[in-house]
PDB file of N, CA and C in Angstrom:
ATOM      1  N   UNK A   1      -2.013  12.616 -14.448  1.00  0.00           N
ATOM      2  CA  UNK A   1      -2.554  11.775 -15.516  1.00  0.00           C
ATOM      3  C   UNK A   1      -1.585  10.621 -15.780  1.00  0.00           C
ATOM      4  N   UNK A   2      -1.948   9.482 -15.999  1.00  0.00           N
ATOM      5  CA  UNK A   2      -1.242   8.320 -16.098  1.00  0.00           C
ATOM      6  C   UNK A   2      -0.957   8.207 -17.709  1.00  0.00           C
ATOM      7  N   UNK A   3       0.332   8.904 -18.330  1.00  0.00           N
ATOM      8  CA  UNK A   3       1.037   8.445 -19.565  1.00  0.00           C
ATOM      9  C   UNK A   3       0.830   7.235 -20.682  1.00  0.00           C
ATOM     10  N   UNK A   4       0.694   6.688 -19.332  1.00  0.00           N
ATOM     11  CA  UNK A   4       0.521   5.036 -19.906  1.00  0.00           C
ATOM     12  C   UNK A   4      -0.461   4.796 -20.845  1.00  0.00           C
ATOM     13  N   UNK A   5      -1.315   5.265 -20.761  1.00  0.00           N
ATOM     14  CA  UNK A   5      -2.495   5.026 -21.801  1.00  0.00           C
ATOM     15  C   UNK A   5      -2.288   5.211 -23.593  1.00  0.00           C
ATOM     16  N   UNK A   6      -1.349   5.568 -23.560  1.00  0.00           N
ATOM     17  CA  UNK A   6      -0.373   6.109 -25.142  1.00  0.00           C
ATOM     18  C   UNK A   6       0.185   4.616 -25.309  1.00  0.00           C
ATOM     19  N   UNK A   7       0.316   3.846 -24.135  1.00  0.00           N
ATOM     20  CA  UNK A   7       1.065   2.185 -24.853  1.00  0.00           C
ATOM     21  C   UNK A   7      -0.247   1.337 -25.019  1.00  0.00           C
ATOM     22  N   UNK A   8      -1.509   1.797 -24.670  1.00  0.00           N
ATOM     23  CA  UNK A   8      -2.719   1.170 -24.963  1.00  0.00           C
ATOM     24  C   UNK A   8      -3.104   1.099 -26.296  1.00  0.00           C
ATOM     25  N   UNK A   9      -3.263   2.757 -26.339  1.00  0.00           N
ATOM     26  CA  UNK A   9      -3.507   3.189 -27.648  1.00  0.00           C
ATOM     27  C   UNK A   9      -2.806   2.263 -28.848  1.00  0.00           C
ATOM     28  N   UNK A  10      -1.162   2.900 -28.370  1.00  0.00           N
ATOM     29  CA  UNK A  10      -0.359   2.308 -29.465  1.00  0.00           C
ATOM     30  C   UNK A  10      -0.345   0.938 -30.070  1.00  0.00           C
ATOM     31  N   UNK A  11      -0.883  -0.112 -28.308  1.00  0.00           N
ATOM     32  CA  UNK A  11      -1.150  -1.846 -28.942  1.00  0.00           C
ATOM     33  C   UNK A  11      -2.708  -1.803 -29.753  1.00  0.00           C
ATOM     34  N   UNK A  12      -3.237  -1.340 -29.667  1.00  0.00           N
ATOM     35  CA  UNK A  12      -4.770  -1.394 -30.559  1.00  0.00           C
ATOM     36  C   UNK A  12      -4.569  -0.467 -31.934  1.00  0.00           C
ATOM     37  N   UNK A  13      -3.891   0.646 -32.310  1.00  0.00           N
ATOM     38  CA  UNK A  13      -3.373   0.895 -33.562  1.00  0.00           C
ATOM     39  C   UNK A  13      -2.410  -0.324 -33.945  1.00  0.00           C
ATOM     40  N   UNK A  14      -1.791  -0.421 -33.222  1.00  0.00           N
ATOM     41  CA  UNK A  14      -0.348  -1.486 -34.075  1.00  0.00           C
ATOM     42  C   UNK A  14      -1.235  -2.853 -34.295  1.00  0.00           C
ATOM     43  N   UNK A  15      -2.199  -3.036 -33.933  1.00  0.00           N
ATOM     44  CA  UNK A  15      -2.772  -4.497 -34.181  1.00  0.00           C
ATOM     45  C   UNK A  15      -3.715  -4.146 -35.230  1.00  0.00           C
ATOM     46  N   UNK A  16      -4.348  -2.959 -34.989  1.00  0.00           N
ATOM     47  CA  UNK A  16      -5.179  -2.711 -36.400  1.00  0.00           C
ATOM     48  C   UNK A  16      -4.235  -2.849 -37.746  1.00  0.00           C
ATOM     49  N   UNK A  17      -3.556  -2.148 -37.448  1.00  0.00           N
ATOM     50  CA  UNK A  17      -2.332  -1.775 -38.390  1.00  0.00           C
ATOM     51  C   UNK A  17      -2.047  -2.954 -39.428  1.00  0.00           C
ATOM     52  N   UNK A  18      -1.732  -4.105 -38.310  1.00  0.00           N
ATOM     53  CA  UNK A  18      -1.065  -5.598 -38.790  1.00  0.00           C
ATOM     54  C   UNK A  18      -2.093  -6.126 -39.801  1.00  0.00           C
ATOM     55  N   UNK A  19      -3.337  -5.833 -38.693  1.00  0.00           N
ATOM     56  CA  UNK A  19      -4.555  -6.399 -39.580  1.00  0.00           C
ATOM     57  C   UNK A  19      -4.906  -6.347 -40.854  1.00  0.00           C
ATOM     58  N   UNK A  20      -4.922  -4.863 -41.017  1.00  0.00           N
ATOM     59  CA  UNK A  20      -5.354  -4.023 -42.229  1.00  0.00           C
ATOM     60  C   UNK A  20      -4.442  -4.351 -42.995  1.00  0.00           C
ATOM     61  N   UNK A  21      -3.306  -4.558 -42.696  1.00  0.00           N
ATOM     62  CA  UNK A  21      -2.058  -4.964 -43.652  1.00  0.00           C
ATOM     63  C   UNK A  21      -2.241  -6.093 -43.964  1.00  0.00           C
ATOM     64  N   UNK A  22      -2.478  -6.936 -43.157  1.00  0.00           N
ATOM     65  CA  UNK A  22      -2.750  -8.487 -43.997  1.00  0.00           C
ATOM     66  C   UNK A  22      -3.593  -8.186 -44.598  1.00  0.00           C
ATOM     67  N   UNK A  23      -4.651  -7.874 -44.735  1.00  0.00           N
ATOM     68  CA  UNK A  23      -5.853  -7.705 -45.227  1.00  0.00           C
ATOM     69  C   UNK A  23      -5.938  -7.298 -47.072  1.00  0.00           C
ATOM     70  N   UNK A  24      -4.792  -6.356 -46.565  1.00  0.00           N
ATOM     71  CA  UNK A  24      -4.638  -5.933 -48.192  1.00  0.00           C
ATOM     72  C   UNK A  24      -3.680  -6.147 -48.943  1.00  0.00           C
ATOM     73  N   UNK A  25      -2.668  -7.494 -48.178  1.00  0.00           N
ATOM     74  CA  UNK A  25      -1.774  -8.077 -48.637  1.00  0.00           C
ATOM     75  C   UNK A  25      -2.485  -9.470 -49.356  1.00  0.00           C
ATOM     76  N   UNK A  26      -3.237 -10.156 -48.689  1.00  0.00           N
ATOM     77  CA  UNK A  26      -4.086 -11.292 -48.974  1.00  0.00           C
ATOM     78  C   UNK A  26      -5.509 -11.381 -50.267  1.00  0.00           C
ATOM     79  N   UNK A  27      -6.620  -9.932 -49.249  1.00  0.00           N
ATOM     80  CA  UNK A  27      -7.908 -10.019 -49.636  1.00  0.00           C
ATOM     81  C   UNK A  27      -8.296  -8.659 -50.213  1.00  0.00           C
ATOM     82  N   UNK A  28      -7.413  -7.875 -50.604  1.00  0.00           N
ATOM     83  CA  UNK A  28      -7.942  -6.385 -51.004  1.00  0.00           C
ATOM     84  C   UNK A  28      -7.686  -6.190 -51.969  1.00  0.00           C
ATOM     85  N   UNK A  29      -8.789  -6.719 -53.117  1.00  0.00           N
ATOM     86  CA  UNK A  29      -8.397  -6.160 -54.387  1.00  0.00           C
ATOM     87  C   UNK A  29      -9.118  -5.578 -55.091  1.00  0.00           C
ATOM     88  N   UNK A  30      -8.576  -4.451 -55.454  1.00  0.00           N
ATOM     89  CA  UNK A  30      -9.163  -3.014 -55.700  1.00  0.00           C
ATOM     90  C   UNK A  30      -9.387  -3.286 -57.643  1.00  0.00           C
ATOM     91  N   UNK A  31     -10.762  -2.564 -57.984  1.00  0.00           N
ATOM     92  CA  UNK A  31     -10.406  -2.615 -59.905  1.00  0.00           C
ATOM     93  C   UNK A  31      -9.253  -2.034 -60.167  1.00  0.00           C
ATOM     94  N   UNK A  32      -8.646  -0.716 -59.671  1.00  0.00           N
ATOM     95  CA  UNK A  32      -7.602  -0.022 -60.164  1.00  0.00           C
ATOM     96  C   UNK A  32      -6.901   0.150 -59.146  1.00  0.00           C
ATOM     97  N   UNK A  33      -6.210  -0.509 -59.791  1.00  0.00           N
ATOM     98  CA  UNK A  33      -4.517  -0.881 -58.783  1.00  0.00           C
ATOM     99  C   UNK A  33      -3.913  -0.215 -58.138  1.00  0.00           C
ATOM    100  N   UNK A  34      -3.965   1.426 -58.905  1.00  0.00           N
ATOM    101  CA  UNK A  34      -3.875   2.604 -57.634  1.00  0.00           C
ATOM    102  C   UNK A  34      -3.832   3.216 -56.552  1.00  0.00           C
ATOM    103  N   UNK A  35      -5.268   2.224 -55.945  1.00  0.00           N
ATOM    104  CA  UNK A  35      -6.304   2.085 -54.493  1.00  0.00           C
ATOM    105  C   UNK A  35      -5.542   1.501 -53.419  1.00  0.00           C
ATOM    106  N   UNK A  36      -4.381   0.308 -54.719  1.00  0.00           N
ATOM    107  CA  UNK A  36      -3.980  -0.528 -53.626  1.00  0.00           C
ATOM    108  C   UNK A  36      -2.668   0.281 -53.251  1.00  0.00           C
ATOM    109  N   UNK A  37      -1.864   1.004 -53.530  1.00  0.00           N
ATOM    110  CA  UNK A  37      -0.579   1.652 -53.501  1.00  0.00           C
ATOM    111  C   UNK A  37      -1.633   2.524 -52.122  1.00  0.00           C
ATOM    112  N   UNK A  38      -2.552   3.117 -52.781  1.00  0.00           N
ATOM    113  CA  UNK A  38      -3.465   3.914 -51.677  1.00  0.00           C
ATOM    114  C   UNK A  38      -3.450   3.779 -50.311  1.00  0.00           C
ATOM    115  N   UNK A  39      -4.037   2.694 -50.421  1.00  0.00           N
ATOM    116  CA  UNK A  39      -4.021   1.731 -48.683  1.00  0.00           C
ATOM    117  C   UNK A  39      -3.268   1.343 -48.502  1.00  0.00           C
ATOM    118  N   UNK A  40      -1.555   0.864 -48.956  1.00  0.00           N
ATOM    119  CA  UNK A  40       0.118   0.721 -48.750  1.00  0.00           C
ATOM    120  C   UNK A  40       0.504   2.021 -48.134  1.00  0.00           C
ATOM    121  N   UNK A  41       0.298   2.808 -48.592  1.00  0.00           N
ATOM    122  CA  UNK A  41       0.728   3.872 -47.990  1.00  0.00           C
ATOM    123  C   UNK A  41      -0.161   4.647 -46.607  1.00  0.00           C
ATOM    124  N   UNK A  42      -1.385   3.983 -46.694  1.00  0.00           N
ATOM    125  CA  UNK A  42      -1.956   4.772 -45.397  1.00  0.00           C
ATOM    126  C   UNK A  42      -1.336   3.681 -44.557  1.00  0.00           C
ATOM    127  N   UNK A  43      -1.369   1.973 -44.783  1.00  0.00           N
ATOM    128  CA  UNK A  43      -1.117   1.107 -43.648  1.00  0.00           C
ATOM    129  C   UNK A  43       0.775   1.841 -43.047  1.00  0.00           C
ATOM    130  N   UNK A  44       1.718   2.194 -44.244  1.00  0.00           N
ATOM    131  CA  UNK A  44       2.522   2.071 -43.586  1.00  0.00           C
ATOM    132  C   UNK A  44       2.614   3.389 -43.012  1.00  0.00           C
ATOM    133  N   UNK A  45       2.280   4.370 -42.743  1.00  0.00           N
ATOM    134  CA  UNK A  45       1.874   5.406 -41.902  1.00  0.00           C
ATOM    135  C   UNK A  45       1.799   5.261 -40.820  1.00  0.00           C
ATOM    136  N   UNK A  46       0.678   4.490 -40.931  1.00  0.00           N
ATOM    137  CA  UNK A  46      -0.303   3.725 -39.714  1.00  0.00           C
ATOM    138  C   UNK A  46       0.596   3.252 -38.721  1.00  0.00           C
ATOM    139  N   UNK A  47       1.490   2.120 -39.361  1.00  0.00           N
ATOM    140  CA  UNK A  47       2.115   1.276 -38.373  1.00  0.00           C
ATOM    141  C   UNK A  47       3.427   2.204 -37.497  1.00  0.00           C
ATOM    142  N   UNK A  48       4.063   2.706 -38.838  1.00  0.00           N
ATOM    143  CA  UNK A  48       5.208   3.323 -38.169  1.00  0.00           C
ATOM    144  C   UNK A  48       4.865   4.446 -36.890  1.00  0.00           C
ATOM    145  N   UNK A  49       3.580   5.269 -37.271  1.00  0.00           N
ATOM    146  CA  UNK A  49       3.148   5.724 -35.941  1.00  0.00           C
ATOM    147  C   UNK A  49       2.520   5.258 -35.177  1.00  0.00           C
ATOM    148  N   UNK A  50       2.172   4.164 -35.335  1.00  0.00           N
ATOM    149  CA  UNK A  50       1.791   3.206 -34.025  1.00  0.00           C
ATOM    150  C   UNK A  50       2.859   3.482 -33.063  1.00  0.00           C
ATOM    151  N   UNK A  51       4.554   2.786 -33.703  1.00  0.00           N
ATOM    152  CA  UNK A  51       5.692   3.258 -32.798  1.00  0.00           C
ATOM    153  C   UNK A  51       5.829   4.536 -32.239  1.00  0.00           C
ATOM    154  N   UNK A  52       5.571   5.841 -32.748  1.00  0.00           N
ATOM    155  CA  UNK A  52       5.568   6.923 -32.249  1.00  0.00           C
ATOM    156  C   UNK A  52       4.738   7.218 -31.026  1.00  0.00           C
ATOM    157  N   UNK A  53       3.407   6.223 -31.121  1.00  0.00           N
ATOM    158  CA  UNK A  53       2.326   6.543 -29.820  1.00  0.00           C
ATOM    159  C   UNK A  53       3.630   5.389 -28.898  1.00  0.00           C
ATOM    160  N   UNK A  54       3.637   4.539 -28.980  1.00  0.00           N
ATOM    161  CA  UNK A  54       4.082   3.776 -28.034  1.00  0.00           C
ATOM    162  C   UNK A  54       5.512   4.542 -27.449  1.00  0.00           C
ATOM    163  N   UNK A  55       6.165   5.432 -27.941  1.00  0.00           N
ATOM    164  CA  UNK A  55       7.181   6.534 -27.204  1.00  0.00           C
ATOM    165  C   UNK A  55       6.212   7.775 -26.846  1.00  0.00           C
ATOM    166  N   UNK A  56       5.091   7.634 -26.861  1.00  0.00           N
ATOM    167  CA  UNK A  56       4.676   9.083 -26.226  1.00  0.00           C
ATOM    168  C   UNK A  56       4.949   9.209 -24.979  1.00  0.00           C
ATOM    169  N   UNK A  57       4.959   8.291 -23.518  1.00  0.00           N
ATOM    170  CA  UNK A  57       4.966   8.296 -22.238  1.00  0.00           C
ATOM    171  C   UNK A  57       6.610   9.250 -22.483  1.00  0.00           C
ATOM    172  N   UNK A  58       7.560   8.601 -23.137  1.00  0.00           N
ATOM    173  CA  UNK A  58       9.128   8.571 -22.992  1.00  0.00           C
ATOM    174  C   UNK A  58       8.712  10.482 -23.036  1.00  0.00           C
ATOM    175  N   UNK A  59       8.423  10.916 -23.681  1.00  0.00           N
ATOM    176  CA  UNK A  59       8.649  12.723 -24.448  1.00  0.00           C
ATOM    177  C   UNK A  59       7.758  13.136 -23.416  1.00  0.00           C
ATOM    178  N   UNK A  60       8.291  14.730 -22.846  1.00  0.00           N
ATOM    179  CA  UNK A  60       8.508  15.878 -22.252  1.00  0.00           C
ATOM    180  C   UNK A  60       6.956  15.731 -22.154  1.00  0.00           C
ATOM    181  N   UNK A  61       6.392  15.710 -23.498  1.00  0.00           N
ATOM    182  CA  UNK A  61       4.738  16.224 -23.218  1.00  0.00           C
ATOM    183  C   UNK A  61       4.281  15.051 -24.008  1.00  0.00           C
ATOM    184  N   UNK A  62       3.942  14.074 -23.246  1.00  0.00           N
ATOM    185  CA  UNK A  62       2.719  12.823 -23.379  1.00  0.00           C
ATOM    186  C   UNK A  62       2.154  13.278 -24.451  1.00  0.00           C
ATOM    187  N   UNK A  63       1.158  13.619 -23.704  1.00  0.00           N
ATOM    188  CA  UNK A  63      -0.019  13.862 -24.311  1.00  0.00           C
ATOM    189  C   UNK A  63      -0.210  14.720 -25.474  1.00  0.00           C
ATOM    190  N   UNK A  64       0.784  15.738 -25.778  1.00  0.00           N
ATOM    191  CA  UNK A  64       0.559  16.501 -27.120  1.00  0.00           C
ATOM    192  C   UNK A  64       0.999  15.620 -28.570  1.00  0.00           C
ATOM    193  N   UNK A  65       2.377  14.949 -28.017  1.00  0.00           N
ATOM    194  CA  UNK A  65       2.641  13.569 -29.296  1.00  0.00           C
ATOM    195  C   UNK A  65       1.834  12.762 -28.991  1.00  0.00           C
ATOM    196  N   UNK A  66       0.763  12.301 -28.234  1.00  0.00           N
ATOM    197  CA  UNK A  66      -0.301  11.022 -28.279  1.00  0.00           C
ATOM    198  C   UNK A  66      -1.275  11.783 -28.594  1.00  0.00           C
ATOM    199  N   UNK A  67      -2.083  12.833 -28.446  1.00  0.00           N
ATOM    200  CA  UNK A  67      -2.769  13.425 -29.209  1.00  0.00           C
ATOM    201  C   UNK A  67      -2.744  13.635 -30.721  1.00  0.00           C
ATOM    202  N   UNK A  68      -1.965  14.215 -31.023  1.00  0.00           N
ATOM    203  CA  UNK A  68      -1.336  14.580 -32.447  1.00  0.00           C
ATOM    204  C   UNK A  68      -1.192  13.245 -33.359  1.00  0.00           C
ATOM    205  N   UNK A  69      -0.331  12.277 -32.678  1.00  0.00           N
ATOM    206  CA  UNK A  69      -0.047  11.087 -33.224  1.00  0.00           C
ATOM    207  C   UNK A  69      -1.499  10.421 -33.774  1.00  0.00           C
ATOM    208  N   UNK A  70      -2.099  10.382 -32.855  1.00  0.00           N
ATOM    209  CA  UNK A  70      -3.473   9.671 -32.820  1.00  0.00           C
ATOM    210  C   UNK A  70      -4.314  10.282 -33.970  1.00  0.00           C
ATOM    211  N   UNK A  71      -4.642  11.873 -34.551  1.00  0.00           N
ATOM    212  CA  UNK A  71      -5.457  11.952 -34.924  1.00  0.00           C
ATOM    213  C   UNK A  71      -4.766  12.229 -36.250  1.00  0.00           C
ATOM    214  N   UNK A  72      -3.272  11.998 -36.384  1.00  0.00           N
ATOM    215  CA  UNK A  72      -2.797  12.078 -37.824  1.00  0.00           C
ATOM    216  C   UNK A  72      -3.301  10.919 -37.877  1.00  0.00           C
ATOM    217  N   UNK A  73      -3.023  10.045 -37.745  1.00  0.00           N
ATOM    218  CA  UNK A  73      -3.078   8.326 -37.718  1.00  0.00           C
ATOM    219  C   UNK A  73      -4.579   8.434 -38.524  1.00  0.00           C
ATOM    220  N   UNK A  74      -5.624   9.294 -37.794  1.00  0.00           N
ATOM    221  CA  UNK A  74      -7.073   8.764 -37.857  1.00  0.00           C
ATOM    222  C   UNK A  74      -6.883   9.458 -39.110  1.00  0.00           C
ATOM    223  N   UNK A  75      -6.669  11.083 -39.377  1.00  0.00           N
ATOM    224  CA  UNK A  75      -7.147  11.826 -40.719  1.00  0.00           C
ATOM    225  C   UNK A  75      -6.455  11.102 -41.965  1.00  0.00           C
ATOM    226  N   UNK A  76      -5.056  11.184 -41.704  1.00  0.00           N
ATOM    227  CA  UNK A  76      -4.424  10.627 -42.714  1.00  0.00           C
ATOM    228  C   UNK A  76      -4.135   8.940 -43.236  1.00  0.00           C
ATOM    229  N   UNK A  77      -4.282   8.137 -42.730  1.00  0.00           N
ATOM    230  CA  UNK A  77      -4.211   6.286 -43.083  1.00  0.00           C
ATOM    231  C   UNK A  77      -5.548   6.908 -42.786  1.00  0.00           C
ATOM    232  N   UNK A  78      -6.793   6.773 -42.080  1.00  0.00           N
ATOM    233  CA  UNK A  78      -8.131   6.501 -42.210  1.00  0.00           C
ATOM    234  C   UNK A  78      -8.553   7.425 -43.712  1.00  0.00           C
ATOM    235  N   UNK A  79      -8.118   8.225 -44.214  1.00  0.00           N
ATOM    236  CA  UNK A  79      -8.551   8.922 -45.583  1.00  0.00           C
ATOM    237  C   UNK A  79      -7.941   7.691 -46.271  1.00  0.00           C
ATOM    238  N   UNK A  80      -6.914   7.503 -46.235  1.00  0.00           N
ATOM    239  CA  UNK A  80      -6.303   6.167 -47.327  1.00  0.00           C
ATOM    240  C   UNK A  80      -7.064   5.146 -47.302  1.00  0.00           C
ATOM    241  N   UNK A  81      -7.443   4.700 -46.424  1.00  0.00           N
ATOM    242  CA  UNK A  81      -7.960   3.830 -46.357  1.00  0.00           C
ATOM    243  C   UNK A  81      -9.374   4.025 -46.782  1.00  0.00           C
ATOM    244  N   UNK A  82      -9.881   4.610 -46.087  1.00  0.00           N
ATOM    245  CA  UNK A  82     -11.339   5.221 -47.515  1.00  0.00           C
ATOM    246  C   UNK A  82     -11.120   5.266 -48.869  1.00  0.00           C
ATOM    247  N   UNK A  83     -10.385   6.368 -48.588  1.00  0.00           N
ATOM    248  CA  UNK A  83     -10.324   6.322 -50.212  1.00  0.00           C
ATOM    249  C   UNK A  83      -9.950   5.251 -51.007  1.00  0.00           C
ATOM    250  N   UNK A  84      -9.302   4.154 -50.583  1.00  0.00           N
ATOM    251  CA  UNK A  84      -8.969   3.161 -51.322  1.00  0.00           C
ATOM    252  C   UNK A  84     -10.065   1.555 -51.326  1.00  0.00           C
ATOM    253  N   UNK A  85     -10.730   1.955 -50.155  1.00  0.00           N
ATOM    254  CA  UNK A  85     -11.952   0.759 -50.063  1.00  0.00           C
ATOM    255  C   UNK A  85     -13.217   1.435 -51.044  1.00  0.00           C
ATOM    256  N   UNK A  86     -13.737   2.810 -51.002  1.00  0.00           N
ATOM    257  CA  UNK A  86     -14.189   2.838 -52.057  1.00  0.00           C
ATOM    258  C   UNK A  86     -14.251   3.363 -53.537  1.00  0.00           C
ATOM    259  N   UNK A  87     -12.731   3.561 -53.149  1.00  0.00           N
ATOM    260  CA  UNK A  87     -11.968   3.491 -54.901  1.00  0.00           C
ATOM    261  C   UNK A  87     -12.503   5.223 -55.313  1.00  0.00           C
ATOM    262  N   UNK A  88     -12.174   6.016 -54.396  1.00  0.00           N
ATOM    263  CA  UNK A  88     -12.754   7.753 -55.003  1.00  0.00           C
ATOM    264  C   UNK A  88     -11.987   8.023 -54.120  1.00  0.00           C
ATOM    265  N   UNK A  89     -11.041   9.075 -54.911  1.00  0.00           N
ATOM    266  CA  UNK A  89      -9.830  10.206 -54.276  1.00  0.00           C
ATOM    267  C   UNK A  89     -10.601  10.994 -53.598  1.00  0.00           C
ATOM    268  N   UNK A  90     -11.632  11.496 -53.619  1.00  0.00           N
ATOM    269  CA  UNK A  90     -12.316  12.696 -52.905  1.00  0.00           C
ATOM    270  C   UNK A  90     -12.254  12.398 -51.535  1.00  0.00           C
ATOM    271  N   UNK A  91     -12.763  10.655 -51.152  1.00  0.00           N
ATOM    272  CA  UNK A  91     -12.182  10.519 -49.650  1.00  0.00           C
ATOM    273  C   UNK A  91     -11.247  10.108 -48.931  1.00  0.00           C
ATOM    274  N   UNK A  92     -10.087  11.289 -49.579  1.00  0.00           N
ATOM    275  CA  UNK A  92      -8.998  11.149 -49.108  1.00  0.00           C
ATOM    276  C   UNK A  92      -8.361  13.163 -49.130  1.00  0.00           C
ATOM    277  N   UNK A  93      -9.258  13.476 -48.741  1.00  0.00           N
ATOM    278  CA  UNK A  93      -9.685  14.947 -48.508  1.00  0.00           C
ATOM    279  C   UNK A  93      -8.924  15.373 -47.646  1.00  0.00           C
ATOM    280  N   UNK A  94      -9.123  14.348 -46.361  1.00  0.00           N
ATOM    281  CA  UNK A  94      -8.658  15.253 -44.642  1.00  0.00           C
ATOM    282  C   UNK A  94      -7.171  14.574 -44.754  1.00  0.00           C
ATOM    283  N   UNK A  95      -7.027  13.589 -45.827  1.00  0.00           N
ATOM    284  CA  UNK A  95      -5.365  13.375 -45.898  1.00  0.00           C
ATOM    285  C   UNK A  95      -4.036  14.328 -45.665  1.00  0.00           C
ATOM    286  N   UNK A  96      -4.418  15.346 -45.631  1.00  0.00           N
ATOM    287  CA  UNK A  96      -3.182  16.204 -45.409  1.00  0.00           C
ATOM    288  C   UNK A  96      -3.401  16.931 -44.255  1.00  0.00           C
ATOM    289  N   UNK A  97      -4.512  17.120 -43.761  1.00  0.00           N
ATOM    290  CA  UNK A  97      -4.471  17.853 -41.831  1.00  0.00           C
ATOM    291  C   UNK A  97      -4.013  16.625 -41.327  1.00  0.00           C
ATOM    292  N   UNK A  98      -4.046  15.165 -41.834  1.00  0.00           N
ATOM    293  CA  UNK A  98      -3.778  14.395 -41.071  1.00  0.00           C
ATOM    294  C   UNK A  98      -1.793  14.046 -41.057  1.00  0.00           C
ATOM    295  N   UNK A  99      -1.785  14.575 -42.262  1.00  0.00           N
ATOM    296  CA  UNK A  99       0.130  14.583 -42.152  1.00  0.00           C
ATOM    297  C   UNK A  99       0.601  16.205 -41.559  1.00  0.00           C
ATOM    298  N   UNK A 100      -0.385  17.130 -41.852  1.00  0.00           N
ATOM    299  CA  UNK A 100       0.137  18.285 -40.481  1.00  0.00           C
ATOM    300  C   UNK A 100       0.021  17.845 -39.064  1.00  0.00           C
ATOM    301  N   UNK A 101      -0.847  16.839 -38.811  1.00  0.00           N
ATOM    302  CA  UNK A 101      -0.668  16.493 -37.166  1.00  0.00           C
ATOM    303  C   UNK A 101       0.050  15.303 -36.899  1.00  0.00           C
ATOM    304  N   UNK A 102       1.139  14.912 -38.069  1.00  0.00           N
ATOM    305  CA  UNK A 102       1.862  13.539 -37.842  1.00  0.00           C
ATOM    306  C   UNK A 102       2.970  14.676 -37.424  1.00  0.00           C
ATOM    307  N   UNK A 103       3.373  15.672 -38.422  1.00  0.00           N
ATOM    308  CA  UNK A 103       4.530  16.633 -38.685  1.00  0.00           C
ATOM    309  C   UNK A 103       3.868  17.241 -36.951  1.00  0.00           C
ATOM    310  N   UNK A 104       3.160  17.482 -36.195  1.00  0.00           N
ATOM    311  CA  UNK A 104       3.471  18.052 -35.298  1.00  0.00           C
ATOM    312  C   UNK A 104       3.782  17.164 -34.306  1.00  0.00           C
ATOM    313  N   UNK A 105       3.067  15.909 -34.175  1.00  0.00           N
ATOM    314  CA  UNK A 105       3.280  15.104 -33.091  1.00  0.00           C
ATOM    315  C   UNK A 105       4.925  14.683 -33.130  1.00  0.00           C
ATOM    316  N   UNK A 106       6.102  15.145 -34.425  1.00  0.00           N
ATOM    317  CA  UNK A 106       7.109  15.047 -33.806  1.00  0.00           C
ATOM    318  C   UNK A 106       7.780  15.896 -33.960  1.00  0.00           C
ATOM    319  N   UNK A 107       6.989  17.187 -34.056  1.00  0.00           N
ATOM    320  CA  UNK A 107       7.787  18.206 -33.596  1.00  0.00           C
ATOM    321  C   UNK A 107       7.099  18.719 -31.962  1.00  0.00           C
ATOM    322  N   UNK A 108       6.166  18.127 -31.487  1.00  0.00           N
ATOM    323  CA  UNK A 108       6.374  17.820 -30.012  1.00  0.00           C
ATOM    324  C   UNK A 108       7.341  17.311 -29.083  1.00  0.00           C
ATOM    325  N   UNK A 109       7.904  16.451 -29.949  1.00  0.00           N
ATOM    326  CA  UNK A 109       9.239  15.761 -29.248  1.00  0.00           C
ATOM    327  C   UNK A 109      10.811  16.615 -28.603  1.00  0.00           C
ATOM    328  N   UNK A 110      10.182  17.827 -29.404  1.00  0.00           N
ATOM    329  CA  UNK A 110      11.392  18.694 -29.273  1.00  0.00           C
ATOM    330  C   UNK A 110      11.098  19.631 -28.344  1.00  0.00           C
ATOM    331  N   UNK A 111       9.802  20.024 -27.850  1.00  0.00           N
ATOM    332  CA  UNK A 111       9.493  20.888 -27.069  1.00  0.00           C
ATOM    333  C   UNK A 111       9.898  20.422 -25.328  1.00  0.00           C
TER     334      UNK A 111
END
């Protein structure tokens, strides 16, 4: 299997990433200000494991930190990010399977 596909991944998260960040640096304004700390904290998630996919090729097992990485990324910043575009905590539910599979994708690194 060709590794490489984890620096694909990682340039199309890290550009979403940038995006979404301007986005709610510029044009995202939430009634309760809360929403916006909300989506601060899923973007910077987001980005910093962007870097983590882009070292997946480097670690022992690819694919278990680009797996893992990837779908914390999706459960946890994609719940933030719900939850903060339509302003209800409830969809921000799968927020924490999504920081158990950030917490594993680097404790893959060690295996």
């Amino acid at each position: 299997m060709n590794y490489l596909i984890w620096h694909k991944v990682a340039g199309l998260s890290g550009a979403a990433a940038v995006g979404l960040g301007a986005y709610g640096a510029h044009a995202f304004k939430p009634q309760d200000p809360y929403f916006l700390e909300v989506f601060d904290r899923g973007n910077k998630y987001h980005l910093l494991h962007s870097l983590l996919l882009a070292a997946a090729p480097l670690a022992k097992r690819p694919s278990a930190v680009g797996a893992c990485t990837t779908a914390g990324i999706l459960l946890f910043s994609g719940s933030c990010y719900a939850a903060a575009f339509t302003e209800d905590k409830a969809n921000a539910k799968l927020a924490p399977f999504g920081g158990m599979s950030l917490i594993a994708a680097w404790l893959c690194l060690i295996l």
